[in-house]
C-alpha atoms as a PDB file:
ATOM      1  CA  UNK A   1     -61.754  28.753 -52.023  1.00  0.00           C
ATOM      2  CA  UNK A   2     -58.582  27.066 -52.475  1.00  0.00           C
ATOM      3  CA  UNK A   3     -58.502  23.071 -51.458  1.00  0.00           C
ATOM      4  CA  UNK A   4     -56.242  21.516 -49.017  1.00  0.00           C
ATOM      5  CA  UNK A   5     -57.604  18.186 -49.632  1.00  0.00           C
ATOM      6  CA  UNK A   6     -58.720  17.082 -53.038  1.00  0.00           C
ATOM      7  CA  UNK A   7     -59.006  13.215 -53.375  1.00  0.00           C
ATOM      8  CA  UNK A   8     -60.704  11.608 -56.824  1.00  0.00           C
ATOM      9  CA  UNK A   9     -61.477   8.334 -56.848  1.00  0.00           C
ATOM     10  CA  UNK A  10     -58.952   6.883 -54.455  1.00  0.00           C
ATOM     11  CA  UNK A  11     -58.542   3.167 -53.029  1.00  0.00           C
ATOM     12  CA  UNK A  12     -56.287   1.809 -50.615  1.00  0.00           C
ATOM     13  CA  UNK A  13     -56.215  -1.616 -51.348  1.00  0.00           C
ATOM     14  CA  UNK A  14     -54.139  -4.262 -48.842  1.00  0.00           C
ATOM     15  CA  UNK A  15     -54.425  -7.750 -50.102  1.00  0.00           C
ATOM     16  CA  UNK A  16     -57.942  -8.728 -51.014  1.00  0.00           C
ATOM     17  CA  UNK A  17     -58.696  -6.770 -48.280  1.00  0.00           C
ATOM     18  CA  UNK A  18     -59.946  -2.784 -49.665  1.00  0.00           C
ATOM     19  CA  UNK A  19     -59.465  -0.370 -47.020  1.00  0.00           C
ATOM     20  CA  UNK A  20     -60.488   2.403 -49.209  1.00  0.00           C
ATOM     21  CA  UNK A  21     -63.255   2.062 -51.563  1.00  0.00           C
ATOM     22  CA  UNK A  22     -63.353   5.280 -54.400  1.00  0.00           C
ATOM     23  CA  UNK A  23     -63.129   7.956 -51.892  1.00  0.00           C
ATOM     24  CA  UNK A  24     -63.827  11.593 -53.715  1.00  0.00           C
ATOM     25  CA  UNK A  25     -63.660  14.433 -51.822  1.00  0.00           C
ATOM     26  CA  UNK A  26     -62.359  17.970 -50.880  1.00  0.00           C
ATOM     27  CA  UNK A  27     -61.800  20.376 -48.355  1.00  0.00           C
ATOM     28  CA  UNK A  28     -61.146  23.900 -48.551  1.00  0.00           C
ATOM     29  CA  UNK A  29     -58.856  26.030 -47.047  1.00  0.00           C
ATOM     30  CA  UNK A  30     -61.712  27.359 -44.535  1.00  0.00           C
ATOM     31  CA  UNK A  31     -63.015  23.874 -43.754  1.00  0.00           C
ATOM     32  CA  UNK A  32     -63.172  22.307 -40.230  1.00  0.00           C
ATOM     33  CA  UNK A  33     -64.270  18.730 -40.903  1.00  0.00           C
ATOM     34  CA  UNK A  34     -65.047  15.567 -38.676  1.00  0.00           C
ATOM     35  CA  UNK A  35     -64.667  12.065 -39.750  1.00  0.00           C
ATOM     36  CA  UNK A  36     -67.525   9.741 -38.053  1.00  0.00           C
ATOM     37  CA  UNK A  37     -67.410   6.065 -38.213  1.00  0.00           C
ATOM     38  CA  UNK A  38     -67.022   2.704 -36.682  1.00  0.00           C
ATOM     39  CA  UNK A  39     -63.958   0.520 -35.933  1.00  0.00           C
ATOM     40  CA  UNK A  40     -62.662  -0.428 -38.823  1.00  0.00           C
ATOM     41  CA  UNK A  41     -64.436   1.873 -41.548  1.00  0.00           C
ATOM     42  CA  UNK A  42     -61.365   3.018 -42.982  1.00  0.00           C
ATOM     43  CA  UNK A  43     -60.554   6.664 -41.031  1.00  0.00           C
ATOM     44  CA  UNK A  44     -57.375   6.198 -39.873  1.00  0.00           C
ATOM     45  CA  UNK A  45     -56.402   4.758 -43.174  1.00  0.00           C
ATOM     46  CA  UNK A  46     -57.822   8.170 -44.686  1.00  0.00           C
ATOM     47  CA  UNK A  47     -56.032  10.154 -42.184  1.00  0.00           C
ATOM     48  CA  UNK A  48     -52.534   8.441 -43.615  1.00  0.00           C
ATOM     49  CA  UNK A  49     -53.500   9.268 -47.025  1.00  0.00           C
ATOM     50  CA  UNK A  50     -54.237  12.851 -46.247  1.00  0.00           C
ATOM     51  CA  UNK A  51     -51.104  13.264 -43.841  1.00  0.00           C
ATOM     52  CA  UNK A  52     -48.733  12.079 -47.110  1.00  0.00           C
ATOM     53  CA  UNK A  53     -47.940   8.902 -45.362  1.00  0.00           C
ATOM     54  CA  UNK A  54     -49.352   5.987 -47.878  1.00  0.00           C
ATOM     55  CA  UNK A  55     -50.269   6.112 -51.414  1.00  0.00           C
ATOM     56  CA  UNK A  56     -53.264   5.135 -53.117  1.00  0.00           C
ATOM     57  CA  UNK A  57     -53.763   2.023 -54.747  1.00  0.00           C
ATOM     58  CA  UNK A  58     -55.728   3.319 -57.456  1.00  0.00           C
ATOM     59  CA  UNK A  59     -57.276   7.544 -58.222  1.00  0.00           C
ATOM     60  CA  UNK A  60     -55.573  10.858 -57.522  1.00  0.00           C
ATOM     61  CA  UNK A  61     -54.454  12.495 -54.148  1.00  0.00           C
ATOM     62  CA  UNK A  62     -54.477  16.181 -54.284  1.00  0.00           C
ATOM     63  CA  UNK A  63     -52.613  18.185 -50.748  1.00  0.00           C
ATOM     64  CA  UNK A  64     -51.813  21.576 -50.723  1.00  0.00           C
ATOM     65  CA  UNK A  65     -51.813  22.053 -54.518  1.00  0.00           C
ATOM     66  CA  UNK A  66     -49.439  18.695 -54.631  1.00  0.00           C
ATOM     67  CA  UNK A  67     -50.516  15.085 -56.300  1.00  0.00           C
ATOM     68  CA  UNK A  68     -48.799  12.138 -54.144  1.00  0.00           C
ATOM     69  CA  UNK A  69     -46.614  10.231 -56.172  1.00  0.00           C
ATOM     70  CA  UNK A  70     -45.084  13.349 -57.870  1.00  0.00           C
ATOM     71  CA  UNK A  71     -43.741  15.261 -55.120  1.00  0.00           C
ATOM     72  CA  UNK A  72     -41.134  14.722 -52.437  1.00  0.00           C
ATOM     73  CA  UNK A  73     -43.085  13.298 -49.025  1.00  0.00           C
ATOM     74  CA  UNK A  74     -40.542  14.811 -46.969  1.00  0.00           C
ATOM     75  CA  UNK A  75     -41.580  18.236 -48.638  1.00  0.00           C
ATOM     76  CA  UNK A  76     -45.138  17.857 -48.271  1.00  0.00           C
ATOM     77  CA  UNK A  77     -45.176  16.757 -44.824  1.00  0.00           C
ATOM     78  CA  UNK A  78     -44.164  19.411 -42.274  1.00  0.00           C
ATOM     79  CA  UNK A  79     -47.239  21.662 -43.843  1.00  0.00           C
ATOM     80  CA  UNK A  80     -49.525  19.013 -42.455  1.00  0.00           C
ATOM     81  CA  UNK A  81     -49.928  18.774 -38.382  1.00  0.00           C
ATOM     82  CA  UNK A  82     -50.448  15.562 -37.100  1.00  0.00           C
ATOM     83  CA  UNK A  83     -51.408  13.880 -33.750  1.00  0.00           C
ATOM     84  CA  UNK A  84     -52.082  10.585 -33.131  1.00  0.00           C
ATOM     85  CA  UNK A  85     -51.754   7.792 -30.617  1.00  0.00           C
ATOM     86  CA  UNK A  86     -48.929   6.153 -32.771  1.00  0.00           C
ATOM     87  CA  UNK A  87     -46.877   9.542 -32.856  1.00  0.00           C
ATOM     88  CA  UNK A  88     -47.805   9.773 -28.757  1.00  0.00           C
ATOM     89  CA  UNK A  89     -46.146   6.244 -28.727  1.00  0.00           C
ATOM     90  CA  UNK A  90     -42.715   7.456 -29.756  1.00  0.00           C
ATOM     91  CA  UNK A  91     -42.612  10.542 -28.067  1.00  0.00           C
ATOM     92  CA  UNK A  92     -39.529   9.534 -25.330  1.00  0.00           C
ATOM     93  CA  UNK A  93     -41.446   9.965 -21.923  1.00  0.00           C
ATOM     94  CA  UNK A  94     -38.084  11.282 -20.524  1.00  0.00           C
ATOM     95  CA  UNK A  95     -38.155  14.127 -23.052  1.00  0.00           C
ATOM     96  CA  UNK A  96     -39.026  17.683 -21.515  1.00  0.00           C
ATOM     97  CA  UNK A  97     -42.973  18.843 -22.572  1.00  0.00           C
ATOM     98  CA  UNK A  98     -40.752  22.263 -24.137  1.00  0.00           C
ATOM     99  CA  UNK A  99     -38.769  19.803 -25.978  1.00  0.00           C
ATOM    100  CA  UNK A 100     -41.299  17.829 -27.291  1.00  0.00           C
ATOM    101  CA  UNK A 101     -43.284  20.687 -28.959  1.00  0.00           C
ATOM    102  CA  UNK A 102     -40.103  22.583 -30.200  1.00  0.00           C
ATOM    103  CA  UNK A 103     -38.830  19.398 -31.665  1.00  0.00           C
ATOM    104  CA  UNK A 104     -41.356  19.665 -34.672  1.00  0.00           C
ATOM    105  CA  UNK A 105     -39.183  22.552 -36.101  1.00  0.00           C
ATOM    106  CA  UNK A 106     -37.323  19.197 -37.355  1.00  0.00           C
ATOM    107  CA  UNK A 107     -39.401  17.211 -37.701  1.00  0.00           C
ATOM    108  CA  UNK A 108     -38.156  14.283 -35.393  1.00  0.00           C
ATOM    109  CA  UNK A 109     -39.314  13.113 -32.093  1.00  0.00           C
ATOM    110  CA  UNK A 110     -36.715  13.523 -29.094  1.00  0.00           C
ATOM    111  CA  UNK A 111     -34.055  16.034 -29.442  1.00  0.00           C
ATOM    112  CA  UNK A 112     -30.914  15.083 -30.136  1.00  0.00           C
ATOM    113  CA  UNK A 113     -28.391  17.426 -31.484  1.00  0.00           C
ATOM    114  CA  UNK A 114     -30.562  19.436 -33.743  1.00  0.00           C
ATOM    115  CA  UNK A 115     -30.033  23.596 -32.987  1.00  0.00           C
ATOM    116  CA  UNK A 116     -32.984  25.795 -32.686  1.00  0.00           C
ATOM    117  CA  UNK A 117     -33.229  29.714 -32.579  1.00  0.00           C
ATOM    118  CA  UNK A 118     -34.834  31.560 -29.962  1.00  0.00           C
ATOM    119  CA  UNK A 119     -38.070  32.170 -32.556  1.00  0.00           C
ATOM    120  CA  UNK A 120     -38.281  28.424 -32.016  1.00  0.00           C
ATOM    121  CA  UNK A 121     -38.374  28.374 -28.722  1.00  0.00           C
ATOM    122  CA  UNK A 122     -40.456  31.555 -28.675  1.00  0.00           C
ATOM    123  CA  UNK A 123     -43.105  29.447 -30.792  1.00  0.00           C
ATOM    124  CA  UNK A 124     -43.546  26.773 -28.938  1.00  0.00           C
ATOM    125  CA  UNK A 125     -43.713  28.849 -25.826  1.00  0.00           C
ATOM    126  CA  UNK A 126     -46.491  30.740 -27.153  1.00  0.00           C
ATOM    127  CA  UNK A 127     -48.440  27.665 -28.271  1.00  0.00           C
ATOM    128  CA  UNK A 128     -48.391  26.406 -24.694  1.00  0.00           C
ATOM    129  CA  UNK A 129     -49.876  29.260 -23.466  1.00  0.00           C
ATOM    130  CA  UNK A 130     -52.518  28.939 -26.407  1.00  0.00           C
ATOM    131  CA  UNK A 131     -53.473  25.401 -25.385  1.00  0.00           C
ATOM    132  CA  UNK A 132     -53.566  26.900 -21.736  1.00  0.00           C
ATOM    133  CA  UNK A 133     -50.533  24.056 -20.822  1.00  0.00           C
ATOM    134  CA  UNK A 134     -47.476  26.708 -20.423  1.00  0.00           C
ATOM    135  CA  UNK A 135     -47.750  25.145 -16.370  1.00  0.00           C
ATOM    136  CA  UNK A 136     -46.146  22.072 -17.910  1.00  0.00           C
ATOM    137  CA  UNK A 137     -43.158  22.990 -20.296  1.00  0.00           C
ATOM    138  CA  UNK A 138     -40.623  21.700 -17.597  1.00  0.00           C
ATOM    139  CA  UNK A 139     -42.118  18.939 -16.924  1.00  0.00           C
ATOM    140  CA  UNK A 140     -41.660  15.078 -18.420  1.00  0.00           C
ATOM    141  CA  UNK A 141     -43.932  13.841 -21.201  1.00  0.00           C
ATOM    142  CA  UNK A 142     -44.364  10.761 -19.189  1.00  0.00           C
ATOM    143  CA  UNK A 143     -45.560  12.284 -15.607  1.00  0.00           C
ATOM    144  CA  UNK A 144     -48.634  13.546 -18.111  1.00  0.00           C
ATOM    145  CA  UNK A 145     -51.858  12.834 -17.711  1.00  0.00           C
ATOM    146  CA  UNK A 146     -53.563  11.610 -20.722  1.00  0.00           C
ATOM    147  CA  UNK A 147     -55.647  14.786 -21.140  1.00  0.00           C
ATOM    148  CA  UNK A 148     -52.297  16.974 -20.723  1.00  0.00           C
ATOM    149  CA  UNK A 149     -50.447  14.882 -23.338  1.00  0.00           C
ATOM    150  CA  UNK A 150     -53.284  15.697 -25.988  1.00  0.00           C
ATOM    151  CA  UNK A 151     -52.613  18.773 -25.365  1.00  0.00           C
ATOM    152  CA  UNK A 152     -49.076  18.740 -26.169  1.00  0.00           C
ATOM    153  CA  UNK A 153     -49.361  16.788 -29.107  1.00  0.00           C
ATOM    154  CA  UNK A 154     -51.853  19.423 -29.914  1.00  0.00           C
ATOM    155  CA  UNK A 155     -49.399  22.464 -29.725  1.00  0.00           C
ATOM    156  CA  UNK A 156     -46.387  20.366 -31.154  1.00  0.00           C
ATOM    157  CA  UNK A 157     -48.832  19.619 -34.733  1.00  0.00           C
ATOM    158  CA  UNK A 158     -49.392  23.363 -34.524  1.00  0.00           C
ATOM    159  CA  UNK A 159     -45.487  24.363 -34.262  1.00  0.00           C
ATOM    160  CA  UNK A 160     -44.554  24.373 -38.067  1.00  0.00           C
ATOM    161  CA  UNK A 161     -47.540  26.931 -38.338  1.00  0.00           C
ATOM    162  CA  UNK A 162     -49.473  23.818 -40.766  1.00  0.00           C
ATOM    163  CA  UNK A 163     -51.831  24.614 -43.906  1.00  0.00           C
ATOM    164  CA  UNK A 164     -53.897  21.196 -42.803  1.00  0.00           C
ATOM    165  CA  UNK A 165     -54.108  20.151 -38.692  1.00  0.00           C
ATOM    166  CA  UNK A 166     -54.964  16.078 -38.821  1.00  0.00           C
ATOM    167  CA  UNK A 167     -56.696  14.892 -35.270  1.00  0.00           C
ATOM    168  CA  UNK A 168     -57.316  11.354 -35.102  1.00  0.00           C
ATOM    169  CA  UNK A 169     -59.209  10.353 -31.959  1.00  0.00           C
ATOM    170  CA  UNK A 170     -58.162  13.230 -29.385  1.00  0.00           C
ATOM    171  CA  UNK A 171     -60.279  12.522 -27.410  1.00  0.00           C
ATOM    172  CA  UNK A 172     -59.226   8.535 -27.207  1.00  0.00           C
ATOM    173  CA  UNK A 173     -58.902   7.562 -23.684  1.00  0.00           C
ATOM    174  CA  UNK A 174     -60.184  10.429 -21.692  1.00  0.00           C
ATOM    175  CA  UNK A 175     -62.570  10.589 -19.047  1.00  0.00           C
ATOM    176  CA  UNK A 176     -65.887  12.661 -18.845  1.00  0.00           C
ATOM    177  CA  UNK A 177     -63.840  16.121 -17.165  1.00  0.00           C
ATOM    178  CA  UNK A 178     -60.380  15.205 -19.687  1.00  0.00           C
ATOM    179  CA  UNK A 179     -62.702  15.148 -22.792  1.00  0.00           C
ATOM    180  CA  UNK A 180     -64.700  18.269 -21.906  1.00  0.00           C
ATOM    181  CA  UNK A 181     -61.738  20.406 -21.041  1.00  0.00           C
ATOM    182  CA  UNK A 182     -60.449  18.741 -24.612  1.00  0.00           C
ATOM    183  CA  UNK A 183     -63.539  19.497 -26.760  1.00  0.00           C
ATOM    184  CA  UNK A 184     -63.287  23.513 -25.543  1.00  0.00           C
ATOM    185  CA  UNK A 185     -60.027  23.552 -26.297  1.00  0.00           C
ATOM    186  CA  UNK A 186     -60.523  21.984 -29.885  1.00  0.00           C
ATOM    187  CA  UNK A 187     -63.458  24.526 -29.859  1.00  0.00           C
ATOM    188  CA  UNK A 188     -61.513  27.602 -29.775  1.00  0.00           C
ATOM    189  CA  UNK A 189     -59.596  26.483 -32.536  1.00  0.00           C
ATOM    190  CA  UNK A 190     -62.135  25.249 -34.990  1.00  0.00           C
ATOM    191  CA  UNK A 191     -63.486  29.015 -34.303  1.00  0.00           C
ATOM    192  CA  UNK A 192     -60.396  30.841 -35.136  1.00  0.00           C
ATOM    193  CA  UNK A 193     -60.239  31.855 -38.143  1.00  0.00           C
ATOM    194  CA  UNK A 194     -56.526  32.123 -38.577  1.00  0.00           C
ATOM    195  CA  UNK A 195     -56.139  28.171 -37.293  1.00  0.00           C
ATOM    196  CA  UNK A 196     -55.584  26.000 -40.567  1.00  0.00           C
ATOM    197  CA  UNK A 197     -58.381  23.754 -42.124  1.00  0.00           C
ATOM    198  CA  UNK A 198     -58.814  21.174 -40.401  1.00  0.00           C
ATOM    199  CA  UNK A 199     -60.242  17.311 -40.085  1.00  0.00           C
ATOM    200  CA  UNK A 200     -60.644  15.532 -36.764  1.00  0.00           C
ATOM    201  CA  UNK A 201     -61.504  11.524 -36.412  1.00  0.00           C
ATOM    202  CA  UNK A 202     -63.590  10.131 -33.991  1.00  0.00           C
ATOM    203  CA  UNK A 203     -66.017   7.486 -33.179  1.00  0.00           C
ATOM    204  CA  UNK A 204     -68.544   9.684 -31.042  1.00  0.00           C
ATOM    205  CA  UNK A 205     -70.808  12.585 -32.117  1.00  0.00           C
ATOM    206  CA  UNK A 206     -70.238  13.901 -28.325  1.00  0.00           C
ATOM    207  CA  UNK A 207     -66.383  14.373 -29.174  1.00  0.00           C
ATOM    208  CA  UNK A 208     -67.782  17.134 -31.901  1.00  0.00           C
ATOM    209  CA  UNK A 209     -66.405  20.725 -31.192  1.00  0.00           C
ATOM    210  CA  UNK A 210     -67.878  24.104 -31.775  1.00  0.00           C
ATOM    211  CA  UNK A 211     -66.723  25.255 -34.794  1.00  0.00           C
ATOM    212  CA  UNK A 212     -66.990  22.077 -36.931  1.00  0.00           C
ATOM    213  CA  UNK A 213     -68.536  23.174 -40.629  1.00  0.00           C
ATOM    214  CA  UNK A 214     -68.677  19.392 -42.496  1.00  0.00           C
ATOM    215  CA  UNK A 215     -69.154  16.206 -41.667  1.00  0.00           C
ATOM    216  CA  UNK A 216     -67.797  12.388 -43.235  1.00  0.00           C
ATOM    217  CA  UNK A 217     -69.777   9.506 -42.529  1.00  0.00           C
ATOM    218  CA  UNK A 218     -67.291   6.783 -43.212  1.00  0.00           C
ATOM    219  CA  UNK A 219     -68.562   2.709 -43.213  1.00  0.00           C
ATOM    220  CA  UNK A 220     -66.104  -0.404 -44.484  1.00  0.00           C
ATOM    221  CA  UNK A 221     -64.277   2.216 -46.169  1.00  0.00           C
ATOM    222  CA  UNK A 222     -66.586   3.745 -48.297  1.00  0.00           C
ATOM    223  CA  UNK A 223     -68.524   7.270 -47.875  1.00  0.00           C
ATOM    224  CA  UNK A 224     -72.310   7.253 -46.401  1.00  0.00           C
ATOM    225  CA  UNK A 225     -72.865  10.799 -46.421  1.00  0.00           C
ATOM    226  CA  UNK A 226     -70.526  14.002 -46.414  1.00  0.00           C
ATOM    227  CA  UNK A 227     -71.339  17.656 -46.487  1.00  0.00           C
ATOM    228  CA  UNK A 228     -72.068  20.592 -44.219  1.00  0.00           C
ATOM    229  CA  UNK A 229     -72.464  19.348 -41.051  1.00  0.00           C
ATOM    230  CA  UNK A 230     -76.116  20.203 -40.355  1.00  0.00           C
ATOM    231  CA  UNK A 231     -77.156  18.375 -43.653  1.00  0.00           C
ATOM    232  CA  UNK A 232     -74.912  14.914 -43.270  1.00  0.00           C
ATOM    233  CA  UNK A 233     -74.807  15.012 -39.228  1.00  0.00           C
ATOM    234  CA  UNK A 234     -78.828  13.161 -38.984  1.00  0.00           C
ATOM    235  CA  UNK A 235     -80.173  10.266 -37.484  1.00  0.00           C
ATOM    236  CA  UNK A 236     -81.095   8.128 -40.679  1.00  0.00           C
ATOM    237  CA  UNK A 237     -77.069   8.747 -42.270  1.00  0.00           C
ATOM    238  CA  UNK A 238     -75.633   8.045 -38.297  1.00  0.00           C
ATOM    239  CA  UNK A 239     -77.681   4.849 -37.721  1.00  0.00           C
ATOM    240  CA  UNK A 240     -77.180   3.329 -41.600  1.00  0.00           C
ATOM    241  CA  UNK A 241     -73.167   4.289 -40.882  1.00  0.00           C
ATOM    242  CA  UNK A 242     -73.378   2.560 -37.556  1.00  0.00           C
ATOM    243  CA  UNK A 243     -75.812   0.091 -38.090  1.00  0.00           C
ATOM    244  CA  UNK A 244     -78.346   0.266 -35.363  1.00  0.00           C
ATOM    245  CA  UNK A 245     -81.188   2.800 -35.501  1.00  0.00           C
ATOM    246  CA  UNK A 246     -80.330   5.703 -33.237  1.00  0.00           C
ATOM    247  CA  UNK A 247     -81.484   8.850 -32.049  1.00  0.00           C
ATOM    248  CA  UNK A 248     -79.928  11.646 -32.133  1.00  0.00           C
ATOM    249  CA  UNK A 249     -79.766  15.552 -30.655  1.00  0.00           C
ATOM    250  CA  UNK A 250     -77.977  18.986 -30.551  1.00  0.00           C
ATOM    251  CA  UNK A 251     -78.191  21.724 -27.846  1.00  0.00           C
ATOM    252  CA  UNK A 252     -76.249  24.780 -27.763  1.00  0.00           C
ATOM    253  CA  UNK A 253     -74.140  23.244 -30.879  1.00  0.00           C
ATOM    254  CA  UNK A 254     -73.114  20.246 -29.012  1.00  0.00           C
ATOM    255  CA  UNK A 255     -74.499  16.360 -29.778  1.00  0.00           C
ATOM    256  CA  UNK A 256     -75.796  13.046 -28.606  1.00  0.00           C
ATOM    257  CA  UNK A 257     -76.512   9.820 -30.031  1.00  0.00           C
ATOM    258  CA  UNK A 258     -78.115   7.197 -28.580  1.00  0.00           C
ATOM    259  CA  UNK A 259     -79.980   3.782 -29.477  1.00  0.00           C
ATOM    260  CA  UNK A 260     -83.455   4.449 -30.502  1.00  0.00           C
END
């Protein structure tokens, strides 16, 4: 197995504040991960480590077969897909749902004056169609739902064909029908074994697709438990990460936590 991800030892320090605390770890090349924890327990910050957008403070950053700090960011970065509710936030809501996706050939967010080849355009249609959204490529980014706008930012990380898809908090903001449509949709690409490795964030064991092989339990920055998913993913690692005994349960690959 080859490793996308290969972090010794690193810290993200801010301050006296550590945001970070000696985080080893690795992910292969056939790895779908998720990142569990509570506000504040350092995933995001892990996220911008692994997406070539901060530094350590202190240890060694491997990404596809790079070290950060030795290699040109601007390189390194359109192998990694990315969406997030700060890249949502500068997507122009005026900007065309086609536009937005094709757009990643370059990098930027809102078109400009950049020229693109119909293979571009043929890309991004197809990856509409993939996330079953090819309804909306005329329309507006901002007459999106929230649901729909996942779902974009979804087929816009997956445009420059990525070794590494990064998913922090799809699911953010959704209601019960918005995350459930989301989850099948993340579902069919944790599955595929073409899609890249990849590691989604979230807060909420119910927000955990089919498909998912290893799990992080993240708490003030520092690991609880990581692993295959079926070995880390238990009550006694999700209540000491969340600090409240809980219960929790899986049917038909799917799970729930709740206070004991």
């Amino acid at each position: 197995m080859v490793a996308v991800v290969d972090l010794a030892g690193v810290s993200i320090v801010r301050g006296e504040s550590t945001l970070l605390n000696d985080i080893t770890w690795q992910v292969d090349e056939s790895d779908r991960w998720v990142v569990i924890g509570p506000n504040g327990a350092g995933k995001t910050t892990l996220l911008q480590v692994v997406a070539a957008q901060i530094h350590p403070t202190s240890g060694v950053a491997g990404l596809l077969g790079e070290v950060l700090g030795t290699v040109d960011v601007f390189d390194l970065r359109p192998r990694i897909g990315l969406t997030s509710a700060a890249l949502a936030e500068r997507i122009p809501r005026a900007e065309r749902v086609h536009d937005v996706v094709v757009s990643a050939s370059y990098a930027v967010v809102g078109r400009w004056r950049e020229d693109y080849d119909e293979l571009d355009h043929e890309r991004a249609t197809e990856l509409l169609g993939q996330l079953r959204i090819e309804g909306l490529a005329d329309r507006t980014f901002g007459t999106l739902s929230e649901g729909e706008r996942k779902r974009v930012q979804i087929a816009r990380a997956l445009m420059t064909d990525p070794e590494l898809l990064l998913l922090d908090e799809p699911a953010a903001g959704l209601d019960l029908t918005g995350r459930e449509s989301l989850v099948r949709t993340l579902s069919d690409l944790a599955q595929d074994p073409w899609a890249p490795a990849s590691v989604l964030v979230t807060h909420h064991v119910e927000e955990i697709p089919l498909g998912i092989t290893h799990a992080m339990l993240l708490k003030q920055g520092s690991i609880v438990a990581a692993g295959p998913l079926a070995e880390t993913l238990t009550a006694e690692n999700l209540s000491a990460t969340f600090d409240i005994p809980l219960t929790l349960t899986e049917t038909d690959g799917r799970w729930a936590a709740r206070a004991s």
